[in-house]
C-alpha atoms as a PDB file:
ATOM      1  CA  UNK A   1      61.440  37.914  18.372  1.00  0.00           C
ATOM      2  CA  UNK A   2      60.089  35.929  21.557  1.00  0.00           C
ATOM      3  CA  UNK A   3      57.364  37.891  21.981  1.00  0.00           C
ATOM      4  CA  UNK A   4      53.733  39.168  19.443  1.00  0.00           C
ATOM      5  CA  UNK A   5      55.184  42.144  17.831  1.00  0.00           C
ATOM      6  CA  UNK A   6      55.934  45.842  18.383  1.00  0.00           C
ATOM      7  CA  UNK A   7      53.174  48.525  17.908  1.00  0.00           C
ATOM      8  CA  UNK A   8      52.959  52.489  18.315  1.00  0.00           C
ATOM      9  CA  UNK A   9      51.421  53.728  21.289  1.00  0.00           C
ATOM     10  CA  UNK A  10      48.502  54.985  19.552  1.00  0.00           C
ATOM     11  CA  UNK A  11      47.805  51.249  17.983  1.00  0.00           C
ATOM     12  CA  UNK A  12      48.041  49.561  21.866  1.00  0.00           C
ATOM     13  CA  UNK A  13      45.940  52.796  22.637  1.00  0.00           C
ATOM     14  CA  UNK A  14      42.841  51.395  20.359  1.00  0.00           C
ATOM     15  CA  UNK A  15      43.924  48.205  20.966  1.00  0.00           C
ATOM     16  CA  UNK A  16      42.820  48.238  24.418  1.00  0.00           C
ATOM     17  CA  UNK A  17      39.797  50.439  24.294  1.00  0.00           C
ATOM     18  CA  UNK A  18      38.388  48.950  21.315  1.00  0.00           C
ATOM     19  CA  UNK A  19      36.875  45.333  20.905  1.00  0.00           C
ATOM     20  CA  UNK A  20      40.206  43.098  21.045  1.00  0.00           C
ATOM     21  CA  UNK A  21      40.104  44.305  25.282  1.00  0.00           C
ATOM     22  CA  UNK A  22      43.668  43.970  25.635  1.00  0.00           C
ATOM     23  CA  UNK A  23      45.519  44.483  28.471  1.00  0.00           C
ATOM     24  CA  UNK A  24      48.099  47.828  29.053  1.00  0.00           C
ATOM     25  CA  UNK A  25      50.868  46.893  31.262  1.00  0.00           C
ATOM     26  CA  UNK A  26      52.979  49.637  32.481  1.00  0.00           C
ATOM     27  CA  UNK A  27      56.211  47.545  33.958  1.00  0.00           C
ATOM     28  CA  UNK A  28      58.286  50.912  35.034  1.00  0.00           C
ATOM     29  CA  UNK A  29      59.078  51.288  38.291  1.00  0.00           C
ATOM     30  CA  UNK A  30      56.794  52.814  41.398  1.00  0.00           C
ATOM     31  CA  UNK A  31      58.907  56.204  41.146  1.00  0.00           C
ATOM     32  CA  UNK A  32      58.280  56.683  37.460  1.00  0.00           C
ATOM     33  CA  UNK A  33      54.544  55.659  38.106  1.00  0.00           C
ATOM     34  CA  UNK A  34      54.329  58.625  40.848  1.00  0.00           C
ATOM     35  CA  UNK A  35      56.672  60.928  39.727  1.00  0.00           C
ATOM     36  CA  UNK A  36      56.228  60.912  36.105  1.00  0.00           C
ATOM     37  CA  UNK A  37      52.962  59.851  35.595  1.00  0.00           C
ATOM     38  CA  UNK A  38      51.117  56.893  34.384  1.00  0.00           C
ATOM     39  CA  UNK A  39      48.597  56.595  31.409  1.00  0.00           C
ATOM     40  CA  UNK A  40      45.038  56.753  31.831  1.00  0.00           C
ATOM     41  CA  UNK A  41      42.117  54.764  29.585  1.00  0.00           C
ATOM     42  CA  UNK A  42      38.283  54.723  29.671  1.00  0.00           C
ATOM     43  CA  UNK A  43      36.205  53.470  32.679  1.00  0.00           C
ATOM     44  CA  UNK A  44      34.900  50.936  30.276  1.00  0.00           C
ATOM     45  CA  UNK A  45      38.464  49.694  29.691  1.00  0.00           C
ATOM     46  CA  UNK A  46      40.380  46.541  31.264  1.00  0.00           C
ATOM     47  CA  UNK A  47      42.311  48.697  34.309  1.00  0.00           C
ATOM     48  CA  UNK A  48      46.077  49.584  33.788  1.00  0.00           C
ATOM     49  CA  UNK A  49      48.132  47.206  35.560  1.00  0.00           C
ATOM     50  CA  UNK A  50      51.000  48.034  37.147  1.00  0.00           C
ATOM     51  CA  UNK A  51      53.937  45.650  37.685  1.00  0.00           C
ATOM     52  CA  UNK A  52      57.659  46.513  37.766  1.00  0.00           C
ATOM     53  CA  UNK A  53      60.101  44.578  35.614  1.00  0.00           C
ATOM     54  CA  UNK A  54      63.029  45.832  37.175  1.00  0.00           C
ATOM     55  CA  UNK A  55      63.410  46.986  40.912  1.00  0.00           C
ATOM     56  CA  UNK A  56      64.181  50.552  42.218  1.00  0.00           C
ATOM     57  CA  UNK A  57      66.898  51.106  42.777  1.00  0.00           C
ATOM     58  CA  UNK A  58      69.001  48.245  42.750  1.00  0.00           C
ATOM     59  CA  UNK A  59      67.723  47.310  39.290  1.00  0.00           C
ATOM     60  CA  UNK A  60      67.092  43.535  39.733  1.00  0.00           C
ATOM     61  CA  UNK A  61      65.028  41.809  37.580  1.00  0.00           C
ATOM     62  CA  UNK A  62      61.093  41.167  39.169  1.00  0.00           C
ATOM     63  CA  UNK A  63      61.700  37.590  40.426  1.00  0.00           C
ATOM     64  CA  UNK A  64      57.775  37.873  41.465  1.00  0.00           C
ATOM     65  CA  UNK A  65      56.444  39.171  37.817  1.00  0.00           C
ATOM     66  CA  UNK A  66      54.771  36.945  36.423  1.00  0.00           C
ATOM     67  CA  UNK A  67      53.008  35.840  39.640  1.00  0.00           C
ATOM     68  CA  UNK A  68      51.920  39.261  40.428  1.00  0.00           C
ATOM     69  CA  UNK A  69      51.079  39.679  36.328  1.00  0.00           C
ATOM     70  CA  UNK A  70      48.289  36.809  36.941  1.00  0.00           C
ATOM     71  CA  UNK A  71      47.093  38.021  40.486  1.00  0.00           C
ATOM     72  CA  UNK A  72      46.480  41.491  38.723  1.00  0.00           C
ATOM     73  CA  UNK A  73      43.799  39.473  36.907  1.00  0.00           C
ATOM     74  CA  UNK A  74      45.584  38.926  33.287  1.00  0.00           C
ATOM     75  CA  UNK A  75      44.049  35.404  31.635  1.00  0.00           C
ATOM     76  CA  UNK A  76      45.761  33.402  29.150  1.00  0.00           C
ATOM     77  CA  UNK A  77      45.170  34.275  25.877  1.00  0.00           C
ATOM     78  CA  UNK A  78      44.255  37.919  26.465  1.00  0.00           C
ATOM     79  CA  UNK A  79      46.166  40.394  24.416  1.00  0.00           C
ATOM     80  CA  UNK A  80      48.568  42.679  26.515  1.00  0.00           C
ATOM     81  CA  UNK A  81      50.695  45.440  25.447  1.00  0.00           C
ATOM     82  CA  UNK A  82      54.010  45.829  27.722  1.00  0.00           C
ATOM     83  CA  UNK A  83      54.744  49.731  28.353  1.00  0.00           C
ATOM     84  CA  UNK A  84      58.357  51.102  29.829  1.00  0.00           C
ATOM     85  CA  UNK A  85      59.569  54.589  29.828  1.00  0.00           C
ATOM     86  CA  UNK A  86      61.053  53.869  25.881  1.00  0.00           C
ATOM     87  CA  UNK A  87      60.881  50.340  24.722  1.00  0.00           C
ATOM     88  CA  UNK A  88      63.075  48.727  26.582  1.00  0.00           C
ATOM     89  CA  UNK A  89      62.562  47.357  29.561  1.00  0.00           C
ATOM     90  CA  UNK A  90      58.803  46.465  27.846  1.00  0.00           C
ATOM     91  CA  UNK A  91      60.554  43.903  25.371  1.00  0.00           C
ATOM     92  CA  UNK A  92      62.070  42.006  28.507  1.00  0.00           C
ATOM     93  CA  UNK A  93      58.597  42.433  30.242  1.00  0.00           C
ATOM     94  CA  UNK A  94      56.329  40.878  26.964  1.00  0.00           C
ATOM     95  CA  UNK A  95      58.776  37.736  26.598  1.00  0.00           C
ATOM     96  CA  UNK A  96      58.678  36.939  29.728  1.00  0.00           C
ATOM     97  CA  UNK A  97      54.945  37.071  29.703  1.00  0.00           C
ATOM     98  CA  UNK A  98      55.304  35.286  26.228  1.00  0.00           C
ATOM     99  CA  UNK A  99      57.395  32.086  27.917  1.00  0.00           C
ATOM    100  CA  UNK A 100      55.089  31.855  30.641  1.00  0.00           C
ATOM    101  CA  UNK A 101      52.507  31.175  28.138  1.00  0.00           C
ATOM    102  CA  UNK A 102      50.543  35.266  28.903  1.00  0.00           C
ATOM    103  CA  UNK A 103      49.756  36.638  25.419  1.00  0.00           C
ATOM    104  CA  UNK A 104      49.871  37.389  22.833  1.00  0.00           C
ATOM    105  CA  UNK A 105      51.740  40.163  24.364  1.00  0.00           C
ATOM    106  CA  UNK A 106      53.401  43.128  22.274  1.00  0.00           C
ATOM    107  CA  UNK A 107      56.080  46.140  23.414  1.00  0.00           C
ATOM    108  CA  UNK A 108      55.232  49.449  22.847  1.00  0.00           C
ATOM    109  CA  UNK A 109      57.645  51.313  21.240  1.00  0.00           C
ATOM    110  CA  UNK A 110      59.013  53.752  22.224  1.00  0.00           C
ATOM    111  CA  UNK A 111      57.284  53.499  25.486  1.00  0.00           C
ATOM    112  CA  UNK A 112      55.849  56.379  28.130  1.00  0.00           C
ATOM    113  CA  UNK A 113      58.142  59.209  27.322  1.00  0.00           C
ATOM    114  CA  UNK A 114      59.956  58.540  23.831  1.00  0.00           C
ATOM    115  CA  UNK A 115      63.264  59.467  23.017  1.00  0.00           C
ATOM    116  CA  UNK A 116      65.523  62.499  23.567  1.00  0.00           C
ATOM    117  CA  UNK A 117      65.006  65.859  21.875  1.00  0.00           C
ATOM    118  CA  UNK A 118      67.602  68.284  21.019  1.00  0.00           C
ATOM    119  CA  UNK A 119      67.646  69.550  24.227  1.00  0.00           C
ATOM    120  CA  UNK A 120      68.006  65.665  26.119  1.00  0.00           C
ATOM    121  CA  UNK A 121      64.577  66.256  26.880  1.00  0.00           C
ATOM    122  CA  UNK A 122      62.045  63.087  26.415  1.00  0.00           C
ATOM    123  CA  UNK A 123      59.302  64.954  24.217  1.00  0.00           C
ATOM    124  CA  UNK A 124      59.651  63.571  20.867  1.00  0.00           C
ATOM    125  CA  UNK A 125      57.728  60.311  20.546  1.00  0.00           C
ATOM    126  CA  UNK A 126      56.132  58.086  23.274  1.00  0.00           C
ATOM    127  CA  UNK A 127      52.431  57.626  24.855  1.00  0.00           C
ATOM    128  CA  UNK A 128      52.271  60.868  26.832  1.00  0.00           C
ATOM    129  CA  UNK A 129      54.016  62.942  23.433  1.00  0.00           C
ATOM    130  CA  UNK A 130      51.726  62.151  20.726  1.00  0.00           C
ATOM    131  CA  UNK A 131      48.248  62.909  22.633  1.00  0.00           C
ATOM    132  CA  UNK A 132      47.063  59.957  24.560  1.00  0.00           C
ATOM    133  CA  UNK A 133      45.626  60.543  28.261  1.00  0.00           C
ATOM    134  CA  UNK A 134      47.864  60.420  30.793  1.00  0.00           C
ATOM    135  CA  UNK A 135      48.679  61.823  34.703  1.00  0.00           C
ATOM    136  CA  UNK A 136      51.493  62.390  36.860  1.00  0.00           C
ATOM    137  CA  UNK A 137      51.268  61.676  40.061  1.00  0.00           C
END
């Protein structure tokens, strides 16, 4: 692993509102952030940063990520926890950070919207299906 470590949404969730301060990075793209929504923490809280790993829609890597990563305001040693729509993307996202000596930085699994149901619908697992504050749009 090239990166901290994996943790549950709910464990990044009190990781960043409680006295460690991390950092939540949501790396999805600017579509998912406005048409499926985006998770949202305590006024008191380190703001969500948004940075895309990959572009939309040709799917490119973020040549510019870990530039715009510091001029969101994200120090060295500062704990930050990587979110995607399910995991993915997010593991990419938190080495990257990790090589460019960010961190500790951790993926959340299963990311924004979790896995597929049944039905192929995302509403099994993830940050917005087990409780945590969230918004669309």
């Amino acid at each position: 692993m090239t990166y901290a470590g994996d943790v549950t949404p709910q464990d990044a969730y009190a990781a960043v509102t409680g006295p460690e301060r991390g950092v939540l990075v949501d790396v999805r793209t600017r579509a998912e952030w406005t048409y499926v929504g985006v998770p949202v923490l305590p006024e008191d809280c380190a703001p969500l940063v948004l940075v895309e790993w990959l572009g939309y829609p040709d799917g490119a890597v973020n040549p510019a990520f870990v530039e715009q990563l510091r001029a969101a305001g994200v120090e060295e040693g500062r704990p930050m926890y990587f979110l995607c729509r399910s995991g993915v993307r997010s593991q990419a996202a938190a080495a990257a950070a990790t090589a460019a000596g960010l961190g500790p930085a951790h993926n959340i699994l299963d990311g924004f919207e979790g896995a597929h149901d049944a039905q192929g619908h995302r509403a099994v697992n993830g940050w917005k299906n087990v409780g945590l504050a969230w918004k669309q749009g």
